[in-house]
PDB file of N, CA and C in Angstrom:
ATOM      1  N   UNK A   1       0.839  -1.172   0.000  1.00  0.00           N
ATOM      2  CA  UNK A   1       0.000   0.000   0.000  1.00  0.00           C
ATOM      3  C   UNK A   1       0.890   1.243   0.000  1.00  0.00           C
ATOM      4  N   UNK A   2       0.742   2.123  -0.656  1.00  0.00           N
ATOM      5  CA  UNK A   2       1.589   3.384  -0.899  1.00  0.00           C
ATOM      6  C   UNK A   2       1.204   4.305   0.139  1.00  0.00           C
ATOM      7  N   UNK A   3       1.938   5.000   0.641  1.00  0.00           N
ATOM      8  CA  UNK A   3       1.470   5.840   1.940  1.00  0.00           C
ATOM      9  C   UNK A   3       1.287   7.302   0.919  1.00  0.00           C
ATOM     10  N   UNK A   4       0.448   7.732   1.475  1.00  0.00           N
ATOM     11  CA  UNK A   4      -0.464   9.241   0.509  1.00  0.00           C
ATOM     12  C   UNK A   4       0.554  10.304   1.208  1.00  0.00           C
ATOM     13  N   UNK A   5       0.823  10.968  -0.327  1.00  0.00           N
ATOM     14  CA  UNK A   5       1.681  12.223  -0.075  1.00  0.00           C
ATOM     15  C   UNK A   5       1.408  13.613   0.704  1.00  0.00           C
ATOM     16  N   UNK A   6       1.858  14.077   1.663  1.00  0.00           N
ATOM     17  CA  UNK A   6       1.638  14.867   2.551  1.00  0.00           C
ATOM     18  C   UNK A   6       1.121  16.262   1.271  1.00  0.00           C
ATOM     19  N   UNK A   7       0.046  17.275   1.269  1.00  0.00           N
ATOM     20  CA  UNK A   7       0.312  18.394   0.542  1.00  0.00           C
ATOM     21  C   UNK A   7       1.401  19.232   0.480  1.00  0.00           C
ATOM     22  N   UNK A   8       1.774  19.995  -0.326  1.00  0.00           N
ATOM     23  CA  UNK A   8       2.851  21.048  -0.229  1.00  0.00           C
ATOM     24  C   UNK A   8       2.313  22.137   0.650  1.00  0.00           C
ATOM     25  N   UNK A   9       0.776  22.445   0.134  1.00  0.00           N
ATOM     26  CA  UNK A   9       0.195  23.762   0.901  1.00  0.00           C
ATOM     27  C   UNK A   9      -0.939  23.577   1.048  1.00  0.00           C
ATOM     28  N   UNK A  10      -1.715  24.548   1.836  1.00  0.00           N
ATOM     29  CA  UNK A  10      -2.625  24.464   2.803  1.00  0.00           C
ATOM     30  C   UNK A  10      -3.619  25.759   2.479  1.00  0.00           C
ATOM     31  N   UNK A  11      -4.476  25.707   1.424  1.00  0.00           N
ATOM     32  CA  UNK A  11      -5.648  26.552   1.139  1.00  0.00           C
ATOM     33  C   UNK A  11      -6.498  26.746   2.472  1.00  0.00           C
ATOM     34  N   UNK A  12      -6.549  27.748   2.696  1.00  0.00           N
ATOM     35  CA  UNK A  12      -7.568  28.203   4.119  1.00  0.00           C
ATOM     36  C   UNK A  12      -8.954  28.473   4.121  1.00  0.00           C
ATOM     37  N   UNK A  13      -9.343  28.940   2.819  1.00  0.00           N
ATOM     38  CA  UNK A  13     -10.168  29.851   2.634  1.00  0.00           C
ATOM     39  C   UNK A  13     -10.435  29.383   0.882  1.00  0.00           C
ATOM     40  N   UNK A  14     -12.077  29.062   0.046  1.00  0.00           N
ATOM     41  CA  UNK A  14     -11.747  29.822  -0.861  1.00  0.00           C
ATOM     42  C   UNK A  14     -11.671  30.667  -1.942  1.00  0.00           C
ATOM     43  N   UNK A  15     -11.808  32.148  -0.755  1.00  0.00           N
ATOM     44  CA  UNK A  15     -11.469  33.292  -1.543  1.00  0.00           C
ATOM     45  C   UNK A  15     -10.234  33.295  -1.432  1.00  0.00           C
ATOM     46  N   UNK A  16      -9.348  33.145  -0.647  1.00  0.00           N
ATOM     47  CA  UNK A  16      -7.834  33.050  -0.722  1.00  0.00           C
ATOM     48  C   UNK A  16      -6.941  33.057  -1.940  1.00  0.00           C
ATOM     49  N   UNK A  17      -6.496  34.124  -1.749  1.00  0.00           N
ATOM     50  CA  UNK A  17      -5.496  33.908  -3.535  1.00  0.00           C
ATOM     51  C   UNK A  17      -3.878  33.765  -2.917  1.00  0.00           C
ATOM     52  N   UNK A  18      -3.797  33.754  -1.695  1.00  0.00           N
ATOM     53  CA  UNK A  18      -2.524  33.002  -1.278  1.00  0.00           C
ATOM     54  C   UNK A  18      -2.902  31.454  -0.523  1.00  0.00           C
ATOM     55  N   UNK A  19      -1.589  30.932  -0.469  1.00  0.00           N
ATOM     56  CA  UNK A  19      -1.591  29.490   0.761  1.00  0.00           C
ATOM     57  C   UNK A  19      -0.122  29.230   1.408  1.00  0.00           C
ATOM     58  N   UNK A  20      -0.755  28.814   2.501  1.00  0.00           N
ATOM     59  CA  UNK A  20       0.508  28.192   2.941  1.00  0.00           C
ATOM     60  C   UNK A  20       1.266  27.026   2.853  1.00  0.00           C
ATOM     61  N   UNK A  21       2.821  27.468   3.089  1.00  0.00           N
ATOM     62  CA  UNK A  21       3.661  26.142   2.556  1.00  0.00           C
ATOM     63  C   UNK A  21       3.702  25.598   3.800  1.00  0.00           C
ATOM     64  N   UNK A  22       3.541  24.230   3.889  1.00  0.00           N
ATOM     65  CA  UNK A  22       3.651  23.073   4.798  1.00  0.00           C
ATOM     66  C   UNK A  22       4.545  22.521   4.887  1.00  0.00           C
ATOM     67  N   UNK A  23       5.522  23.083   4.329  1.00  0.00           N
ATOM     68  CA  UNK A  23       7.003  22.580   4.192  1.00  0.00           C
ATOM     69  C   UNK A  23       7.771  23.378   3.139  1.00  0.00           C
ATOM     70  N   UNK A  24       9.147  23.469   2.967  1.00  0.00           N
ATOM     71  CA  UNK A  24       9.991  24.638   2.545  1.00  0.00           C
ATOM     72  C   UNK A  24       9.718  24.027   1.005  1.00  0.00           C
ATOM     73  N   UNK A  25       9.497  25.297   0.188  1.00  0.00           N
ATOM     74  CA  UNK A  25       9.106  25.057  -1.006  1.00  0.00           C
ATOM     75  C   UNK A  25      10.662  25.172  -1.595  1.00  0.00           C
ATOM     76  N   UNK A  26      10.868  24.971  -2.977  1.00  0.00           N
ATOM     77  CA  UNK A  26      12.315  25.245  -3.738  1.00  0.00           C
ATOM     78  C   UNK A  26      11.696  26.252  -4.689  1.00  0.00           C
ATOM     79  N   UNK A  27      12.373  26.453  -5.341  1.00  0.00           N
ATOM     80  CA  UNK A  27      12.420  27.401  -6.923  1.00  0.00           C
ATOM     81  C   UNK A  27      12.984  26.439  -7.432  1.00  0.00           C
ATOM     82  N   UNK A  28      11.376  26.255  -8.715  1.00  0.00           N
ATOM     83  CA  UNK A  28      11.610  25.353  -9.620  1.00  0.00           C
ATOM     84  C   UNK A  28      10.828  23.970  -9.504  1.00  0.00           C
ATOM     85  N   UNK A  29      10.324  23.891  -8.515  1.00  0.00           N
ATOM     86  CA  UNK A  29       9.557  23.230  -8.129  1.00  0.00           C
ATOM     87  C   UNK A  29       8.213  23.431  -8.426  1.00  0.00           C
ATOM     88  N   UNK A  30       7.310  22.235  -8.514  1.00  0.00           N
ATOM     89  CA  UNK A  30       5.931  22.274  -8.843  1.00  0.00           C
ATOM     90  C   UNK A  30       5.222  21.906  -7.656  1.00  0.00           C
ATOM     91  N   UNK A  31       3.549  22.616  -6.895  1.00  0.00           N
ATOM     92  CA  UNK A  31       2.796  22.178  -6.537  1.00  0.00           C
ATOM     93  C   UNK A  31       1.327  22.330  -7.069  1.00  0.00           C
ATOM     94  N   UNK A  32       0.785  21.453  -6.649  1.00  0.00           N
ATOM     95  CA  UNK A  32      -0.531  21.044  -7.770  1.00  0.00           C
ATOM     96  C   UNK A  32      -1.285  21.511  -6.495  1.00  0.00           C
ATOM     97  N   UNK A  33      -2.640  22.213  -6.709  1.00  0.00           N
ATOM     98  CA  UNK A  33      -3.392  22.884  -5.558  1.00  0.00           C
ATOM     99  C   UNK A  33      -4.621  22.967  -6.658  1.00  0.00           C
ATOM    100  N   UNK A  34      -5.953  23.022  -5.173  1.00  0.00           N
ATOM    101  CA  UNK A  34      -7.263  23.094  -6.010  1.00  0.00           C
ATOM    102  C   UNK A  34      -7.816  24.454  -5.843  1.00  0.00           C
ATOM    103  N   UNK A  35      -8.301  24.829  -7.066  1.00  0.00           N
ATOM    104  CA  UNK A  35      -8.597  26.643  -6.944  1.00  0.00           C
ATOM    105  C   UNK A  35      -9.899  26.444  -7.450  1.00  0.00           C
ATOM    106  N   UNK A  36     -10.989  26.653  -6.632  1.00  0.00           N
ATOM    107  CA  UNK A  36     -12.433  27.019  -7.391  1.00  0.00           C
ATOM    108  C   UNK A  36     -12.561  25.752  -7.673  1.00  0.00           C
ATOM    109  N   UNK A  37     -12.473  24.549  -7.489  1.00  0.00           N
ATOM    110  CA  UNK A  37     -12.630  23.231  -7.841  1.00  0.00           C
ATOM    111  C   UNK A  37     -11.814  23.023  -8.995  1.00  0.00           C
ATOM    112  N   UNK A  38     -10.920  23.487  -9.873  1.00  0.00           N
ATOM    113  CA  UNK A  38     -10.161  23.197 -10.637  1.00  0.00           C
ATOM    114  C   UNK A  38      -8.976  22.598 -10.245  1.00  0.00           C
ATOM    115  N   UNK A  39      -7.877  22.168 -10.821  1.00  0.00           N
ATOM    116  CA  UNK A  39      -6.798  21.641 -10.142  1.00  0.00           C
ATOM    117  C   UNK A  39      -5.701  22.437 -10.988  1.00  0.00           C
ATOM    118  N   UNK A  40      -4.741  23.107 -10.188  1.00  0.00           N
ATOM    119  CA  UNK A  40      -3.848  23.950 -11.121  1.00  0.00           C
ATOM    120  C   UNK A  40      -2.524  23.086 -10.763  1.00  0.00           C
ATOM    121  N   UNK A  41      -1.629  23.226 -11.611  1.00  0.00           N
ATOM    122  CA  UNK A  41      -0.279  23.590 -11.069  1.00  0.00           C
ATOM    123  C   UNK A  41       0.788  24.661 -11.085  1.00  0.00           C
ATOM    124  N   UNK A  42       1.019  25.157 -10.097  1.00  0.00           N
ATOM    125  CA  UNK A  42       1.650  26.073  -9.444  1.00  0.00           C
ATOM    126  C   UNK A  42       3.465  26.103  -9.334  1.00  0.00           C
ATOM    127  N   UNK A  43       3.912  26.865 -10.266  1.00  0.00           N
ATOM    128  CA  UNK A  43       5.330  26.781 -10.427  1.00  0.00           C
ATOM    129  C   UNK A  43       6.025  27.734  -9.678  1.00  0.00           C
ATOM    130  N   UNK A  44       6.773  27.209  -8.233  1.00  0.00           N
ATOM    131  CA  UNK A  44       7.374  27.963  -7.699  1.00  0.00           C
ATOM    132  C   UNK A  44       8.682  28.717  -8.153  1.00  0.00           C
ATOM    133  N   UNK A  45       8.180  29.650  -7.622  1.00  0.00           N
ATOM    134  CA  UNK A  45       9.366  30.876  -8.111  1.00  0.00           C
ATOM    135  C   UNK A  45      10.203  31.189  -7.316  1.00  0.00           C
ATOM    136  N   UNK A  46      10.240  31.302  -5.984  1.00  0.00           N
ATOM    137  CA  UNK A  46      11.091  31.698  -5.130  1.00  0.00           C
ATOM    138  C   UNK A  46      11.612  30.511  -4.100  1.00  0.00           C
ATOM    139  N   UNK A  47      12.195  31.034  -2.931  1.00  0.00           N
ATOM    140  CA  UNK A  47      12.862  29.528  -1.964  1.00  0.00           C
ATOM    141  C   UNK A  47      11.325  30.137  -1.144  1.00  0.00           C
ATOM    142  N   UNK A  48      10.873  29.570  -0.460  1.00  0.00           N
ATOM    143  CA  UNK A  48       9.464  29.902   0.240  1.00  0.00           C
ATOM    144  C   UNK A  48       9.381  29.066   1.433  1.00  0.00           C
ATOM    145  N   UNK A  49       9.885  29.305   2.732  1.00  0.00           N
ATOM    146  CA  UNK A  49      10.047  28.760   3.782  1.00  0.00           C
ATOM    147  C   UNK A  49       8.016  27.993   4.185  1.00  0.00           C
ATOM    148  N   UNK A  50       8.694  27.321   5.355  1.00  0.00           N
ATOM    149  CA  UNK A  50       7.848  26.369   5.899  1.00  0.00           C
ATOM    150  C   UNK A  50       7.108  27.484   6.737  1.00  0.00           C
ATOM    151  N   UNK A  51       5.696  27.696   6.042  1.00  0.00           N
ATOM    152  CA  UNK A  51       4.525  28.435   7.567  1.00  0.00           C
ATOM    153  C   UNK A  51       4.659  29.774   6.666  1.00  0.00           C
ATOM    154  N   UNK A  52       5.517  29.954   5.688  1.00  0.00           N
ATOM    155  CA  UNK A  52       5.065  30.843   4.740  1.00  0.00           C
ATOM    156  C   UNK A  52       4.106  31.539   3.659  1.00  0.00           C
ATOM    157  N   UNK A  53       3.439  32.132   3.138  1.00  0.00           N
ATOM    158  CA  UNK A  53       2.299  32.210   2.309  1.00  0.00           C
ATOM    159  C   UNK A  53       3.101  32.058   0.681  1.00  0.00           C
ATOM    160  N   UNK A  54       2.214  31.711  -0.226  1.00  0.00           N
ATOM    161  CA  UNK A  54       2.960  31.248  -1.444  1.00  0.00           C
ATOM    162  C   UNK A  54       1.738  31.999  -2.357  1.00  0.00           C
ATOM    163  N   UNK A  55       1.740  33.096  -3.238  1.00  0.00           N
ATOM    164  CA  UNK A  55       0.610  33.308  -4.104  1.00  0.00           C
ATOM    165  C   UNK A  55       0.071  32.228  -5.178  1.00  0.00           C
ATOM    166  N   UNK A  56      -1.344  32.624  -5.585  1.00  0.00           N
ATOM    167  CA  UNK A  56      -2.320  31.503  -6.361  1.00  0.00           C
ATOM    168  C   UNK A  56      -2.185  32.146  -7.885  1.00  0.00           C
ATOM    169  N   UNK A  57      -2.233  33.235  -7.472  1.00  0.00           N
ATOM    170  CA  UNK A  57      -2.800  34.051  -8.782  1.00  0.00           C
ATOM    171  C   UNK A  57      -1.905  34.912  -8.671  1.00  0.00           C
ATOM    172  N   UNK A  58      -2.081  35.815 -10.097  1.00  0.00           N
ATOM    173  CA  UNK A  58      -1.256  37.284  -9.715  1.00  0.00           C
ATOM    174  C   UNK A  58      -2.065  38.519  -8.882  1.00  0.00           C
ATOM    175  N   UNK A  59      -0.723  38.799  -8.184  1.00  0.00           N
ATOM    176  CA  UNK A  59      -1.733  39.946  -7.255  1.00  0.00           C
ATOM    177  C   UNK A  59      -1.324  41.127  -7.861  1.00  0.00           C
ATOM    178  N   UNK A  60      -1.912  42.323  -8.445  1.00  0.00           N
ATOM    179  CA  UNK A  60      -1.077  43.423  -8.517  1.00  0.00           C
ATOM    180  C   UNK A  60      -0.969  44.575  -7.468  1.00  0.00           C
ATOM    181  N   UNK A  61      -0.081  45.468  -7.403  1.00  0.00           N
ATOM    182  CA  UNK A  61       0.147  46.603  -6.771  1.00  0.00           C
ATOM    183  C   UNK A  61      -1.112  47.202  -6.067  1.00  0.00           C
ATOM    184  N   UNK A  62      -1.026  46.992  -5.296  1.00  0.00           N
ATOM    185  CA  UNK A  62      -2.656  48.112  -4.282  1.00  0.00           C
ATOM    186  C   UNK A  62      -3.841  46.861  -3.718  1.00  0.00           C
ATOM    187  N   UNK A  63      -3.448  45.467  -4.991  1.00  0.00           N
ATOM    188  CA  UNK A  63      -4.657  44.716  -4.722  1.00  0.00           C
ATOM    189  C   UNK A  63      -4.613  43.931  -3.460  1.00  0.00           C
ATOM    190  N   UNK A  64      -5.477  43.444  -3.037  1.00  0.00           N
ATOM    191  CA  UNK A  64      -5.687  42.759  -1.783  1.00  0.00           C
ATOM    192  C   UNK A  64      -5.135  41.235  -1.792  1.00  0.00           C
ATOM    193  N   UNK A  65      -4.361  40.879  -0.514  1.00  0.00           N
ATOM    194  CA  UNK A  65      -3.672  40.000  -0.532  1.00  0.00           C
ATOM    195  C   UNK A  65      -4.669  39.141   0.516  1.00  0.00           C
ATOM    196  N   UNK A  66      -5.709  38.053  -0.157  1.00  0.00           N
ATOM    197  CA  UNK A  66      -6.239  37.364   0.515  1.00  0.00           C
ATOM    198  C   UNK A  66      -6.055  35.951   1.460  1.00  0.00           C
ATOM    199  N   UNK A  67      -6.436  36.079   2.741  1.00  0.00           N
ATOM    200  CA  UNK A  67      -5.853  34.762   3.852  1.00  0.00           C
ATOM    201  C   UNK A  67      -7.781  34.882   4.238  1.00  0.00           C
ATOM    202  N   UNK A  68      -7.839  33.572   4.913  1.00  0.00           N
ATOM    203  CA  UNK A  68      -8.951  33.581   5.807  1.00  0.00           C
ATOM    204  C   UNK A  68     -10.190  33.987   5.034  1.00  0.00           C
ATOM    205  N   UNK A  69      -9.838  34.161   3.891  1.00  0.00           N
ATOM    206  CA  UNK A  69     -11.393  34.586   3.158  1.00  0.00           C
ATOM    207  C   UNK A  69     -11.124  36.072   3.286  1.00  0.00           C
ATOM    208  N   UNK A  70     -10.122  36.735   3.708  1.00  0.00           N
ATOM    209  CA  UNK A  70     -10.299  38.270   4.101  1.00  0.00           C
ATOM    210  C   UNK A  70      -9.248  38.892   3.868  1.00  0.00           C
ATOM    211  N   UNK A  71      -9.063  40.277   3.622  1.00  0.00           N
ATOM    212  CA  UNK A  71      -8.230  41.353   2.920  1.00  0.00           C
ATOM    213  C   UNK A  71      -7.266  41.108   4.492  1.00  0.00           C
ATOM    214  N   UNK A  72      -5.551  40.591   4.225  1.00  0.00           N
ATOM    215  CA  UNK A  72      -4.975  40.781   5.002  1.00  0.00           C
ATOM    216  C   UNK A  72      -3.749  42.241   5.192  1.00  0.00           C
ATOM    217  N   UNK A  73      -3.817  42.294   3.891  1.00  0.00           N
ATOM    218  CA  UNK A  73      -2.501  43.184   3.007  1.00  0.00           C
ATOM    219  C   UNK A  73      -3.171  43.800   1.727  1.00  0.00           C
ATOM    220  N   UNK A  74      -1.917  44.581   1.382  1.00  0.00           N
ATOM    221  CA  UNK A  74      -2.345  44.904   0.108  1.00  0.00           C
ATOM    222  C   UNK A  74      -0.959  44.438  -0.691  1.00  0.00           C
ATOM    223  N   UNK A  75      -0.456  44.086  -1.795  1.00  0.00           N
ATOM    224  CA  UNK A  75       0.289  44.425  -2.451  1.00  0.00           C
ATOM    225  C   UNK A  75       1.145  45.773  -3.086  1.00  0.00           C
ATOM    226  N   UNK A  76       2.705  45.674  -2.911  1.00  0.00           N
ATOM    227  CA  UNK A  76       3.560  46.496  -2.590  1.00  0.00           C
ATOM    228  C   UNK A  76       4.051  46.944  -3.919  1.00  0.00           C
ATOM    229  N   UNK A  77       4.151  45.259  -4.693  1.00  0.00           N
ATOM    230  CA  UNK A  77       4.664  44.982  -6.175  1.00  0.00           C
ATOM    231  C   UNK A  77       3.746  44.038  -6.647  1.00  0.00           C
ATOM    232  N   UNK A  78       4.265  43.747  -7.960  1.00  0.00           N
ATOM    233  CA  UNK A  78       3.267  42.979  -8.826  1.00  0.00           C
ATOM    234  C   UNK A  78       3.904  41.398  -8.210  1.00  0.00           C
ATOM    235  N   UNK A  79       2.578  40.334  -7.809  1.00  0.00           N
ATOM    236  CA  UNK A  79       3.003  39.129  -7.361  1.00  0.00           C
ATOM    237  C   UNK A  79       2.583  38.524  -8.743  1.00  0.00           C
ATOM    238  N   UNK A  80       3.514  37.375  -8.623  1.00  0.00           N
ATOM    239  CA  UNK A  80       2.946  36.374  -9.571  1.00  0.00           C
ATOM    240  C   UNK A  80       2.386  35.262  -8.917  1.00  0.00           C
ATOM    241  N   UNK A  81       1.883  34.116  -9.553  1.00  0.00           N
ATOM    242  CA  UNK A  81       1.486  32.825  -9.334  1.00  0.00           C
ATOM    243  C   UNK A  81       2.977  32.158  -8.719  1.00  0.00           C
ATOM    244  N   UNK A  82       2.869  31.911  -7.593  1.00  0.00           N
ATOM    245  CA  UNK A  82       4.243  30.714  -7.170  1.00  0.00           C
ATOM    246  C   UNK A  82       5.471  31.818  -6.651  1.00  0.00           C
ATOM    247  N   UNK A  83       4.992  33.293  -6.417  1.00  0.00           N
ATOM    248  CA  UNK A  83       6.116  33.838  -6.021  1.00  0.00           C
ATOM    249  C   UNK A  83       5.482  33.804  -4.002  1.00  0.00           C
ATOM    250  N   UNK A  84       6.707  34.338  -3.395  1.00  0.00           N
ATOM    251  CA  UNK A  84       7.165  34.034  -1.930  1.00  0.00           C
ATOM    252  C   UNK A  84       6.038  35.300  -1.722  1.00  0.00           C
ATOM    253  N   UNK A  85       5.384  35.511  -0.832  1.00  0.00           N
ATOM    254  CA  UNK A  85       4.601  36.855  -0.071  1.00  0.00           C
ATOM    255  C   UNK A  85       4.952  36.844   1.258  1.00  0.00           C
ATOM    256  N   UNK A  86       5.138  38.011   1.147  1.00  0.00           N
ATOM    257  CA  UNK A  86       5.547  38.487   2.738  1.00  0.00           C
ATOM    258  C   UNK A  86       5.921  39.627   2.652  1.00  0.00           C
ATOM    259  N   UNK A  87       6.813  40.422   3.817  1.00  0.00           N
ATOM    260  CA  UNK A  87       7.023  42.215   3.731  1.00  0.00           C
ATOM    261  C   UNK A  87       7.392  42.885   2.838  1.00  0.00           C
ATOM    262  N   UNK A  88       8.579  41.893   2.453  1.00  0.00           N
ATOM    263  CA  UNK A  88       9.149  42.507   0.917  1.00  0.00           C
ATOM    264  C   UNK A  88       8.239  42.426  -0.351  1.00  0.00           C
ATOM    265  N   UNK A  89       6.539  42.417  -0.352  1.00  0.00           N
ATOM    266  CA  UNK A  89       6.073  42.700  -1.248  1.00  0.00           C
ATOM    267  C   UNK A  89       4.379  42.540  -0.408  1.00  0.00           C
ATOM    268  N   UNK A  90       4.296  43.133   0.311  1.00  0.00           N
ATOM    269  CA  UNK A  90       2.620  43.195   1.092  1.00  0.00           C
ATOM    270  C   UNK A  90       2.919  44.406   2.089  1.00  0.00           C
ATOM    271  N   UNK A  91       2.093  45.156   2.512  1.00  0.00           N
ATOM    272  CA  UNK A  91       1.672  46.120   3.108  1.00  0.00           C
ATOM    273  C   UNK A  91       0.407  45.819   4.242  1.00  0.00           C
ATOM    274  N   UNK A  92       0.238  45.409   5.199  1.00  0.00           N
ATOM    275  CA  UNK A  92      -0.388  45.372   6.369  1.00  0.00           C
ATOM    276  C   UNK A  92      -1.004  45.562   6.433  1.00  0.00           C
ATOM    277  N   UNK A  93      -2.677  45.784   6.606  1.00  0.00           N
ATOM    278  CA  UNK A  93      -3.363  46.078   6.921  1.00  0.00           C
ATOM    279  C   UNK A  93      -4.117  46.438   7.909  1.00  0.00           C
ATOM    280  N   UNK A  94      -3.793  45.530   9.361  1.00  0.00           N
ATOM    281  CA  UNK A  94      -3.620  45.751  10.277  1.00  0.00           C
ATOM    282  C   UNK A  94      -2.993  47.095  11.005  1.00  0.00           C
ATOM    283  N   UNK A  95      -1.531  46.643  10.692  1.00  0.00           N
ATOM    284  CA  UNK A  95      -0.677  47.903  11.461  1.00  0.00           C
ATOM    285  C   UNK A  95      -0.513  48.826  10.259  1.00  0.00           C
ATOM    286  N   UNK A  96      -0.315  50.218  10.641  1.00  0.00           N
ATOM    287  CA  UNK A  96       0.100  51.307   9.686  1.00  0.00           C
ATOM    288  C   UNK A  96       0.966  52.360  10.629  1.00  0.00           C
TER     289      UNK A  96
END
C-alpha cells in the first residue's frame, strides 16, 4: 500500500489567492493545488520557507492580498502565481 503524499500547501479559505507552505518550497519546483474546484499547477518561483504564504494568482500593486477569506494586506509589487509573499512585497493592513 503506498502511503499518501503529505500536501505542499494548505488553502484556508476559498477566496484566498494566497496558501501556505507546509514545508519549505524550492524554486523550480511544482505544486498542484485546487482553486475554485479546478486543479492547477503552481510553479514555484522563489525559496518559500515552511509556515510561509505562497501566491495563487497574480496579485497586482494596491490589490488585496487574501488569507482567511479576508483582505490581510495589500500588495507592494506585482506578485505572480508561485512567487514568496511576505514584507518585501505586502503592506499590512492591520498595522500602519
Amino acid at each position: 500500500m503506498r502511503k499518501r503524499e503529505r500536501p505542499a500547501v494548505l488553502i484556508i479559505h476559498p477566496r484566498d489567492n494566497v496558501a501556505v507552505a507546509l514545508r519549505d518550497l524550492d524554486p523550480g519546483s511544482q505544486v498542484d493545488v485546487r482553486v475554485r474546484g479546478r486543479l492547477r499547477r503552481i510553479p514555484i518561483r522563489d525559496p518559500i520557507p515552511a509556515n510561509h504564504k505562497v501566491a495563487l494568482a497574480r496579485i497586482g500593486p494596491g490589490a488585496s492580498v487574501v488569507k482567511y477569506g479576508a483582505p490581510i494586506g495589500e500588495a507592494t509589487a506585482p506578485i505572480r502565481p508561485g512567487a514568496h509573499v511576505h514584507i518585501h512585497n505586502v503592506r499590512s493592513r492591520r498595522i500602519r
